[in-house]
Protein backbone atom coordinates (compact mmCIF):
# COMPACT_ATOMS: atom_id res chain seq x y z
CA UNK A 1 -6.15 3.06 -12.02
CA UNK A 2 -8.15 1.25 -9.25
CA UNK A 3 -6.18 -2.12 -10.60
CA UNK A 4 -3.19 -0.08 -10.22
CA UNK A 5 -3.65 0.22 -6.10
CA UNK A 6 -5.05 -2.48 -5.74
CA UNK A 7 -1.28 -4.53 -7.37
CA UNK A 8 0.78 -1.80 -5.07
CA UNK A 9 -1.36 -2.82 -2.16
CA UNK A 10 -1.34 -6.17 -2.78
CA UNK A 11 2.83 -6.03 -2.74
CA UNK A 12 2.96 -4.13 0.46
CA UNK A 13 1.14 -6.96 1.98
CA UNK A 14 3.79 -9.63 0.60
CA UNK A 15 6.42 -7.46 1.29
CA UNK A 16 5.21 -7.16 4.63
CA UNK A 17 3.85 -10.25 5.70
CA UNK A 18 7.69 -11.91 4.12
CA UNK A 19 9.41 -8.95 6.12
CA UNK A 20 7.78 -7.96 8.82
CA UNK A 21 10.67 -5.35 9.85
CA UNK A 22 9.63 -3.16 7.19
CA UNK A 23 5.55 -3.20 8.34
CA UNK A 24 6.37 0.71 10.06
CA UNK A 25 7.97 1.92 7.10
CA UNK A 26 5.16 0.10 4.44
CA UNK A 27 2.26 1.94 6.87
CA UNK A 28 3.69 5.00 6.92
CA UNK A 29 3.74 5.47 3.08
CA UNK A 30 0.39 4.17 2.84
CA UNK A 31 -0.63 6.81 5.76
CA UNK A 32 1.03 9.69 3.61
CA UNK A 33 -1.15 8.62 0.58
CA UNK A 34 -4.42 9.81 -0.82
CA UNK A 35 -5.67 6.34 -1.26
CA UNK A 36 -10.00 6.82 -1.58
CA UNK A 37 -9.29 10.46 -3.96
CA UNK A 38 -6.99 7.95 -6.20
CA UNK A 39 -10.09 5.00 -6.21
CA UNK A 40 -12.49 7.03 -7.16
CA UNK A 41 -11.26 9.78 -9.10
């Protein structure tokens, strides 16, 4: 699971630093998620 993140993450940050127009919309779905209960669960 922690792998898992860690790949979503990791394609936010391409996505983001590639298009930064869409660095709002990629924080605000990271803000909405439970990232630390999904890491060490």
């Amino acid at each position: 699971m922690n792998l898992d993140v860690g790949r979503v993450l990791a394609a936010f940050d391409v996505i983001r630093t590639c298009h930064p127009q869409y660095n709002y919309w990629l924080k605000e779905i990271v803000a909405k998620w439970q990232v630390a209960r999904s890491l060490f669960s």
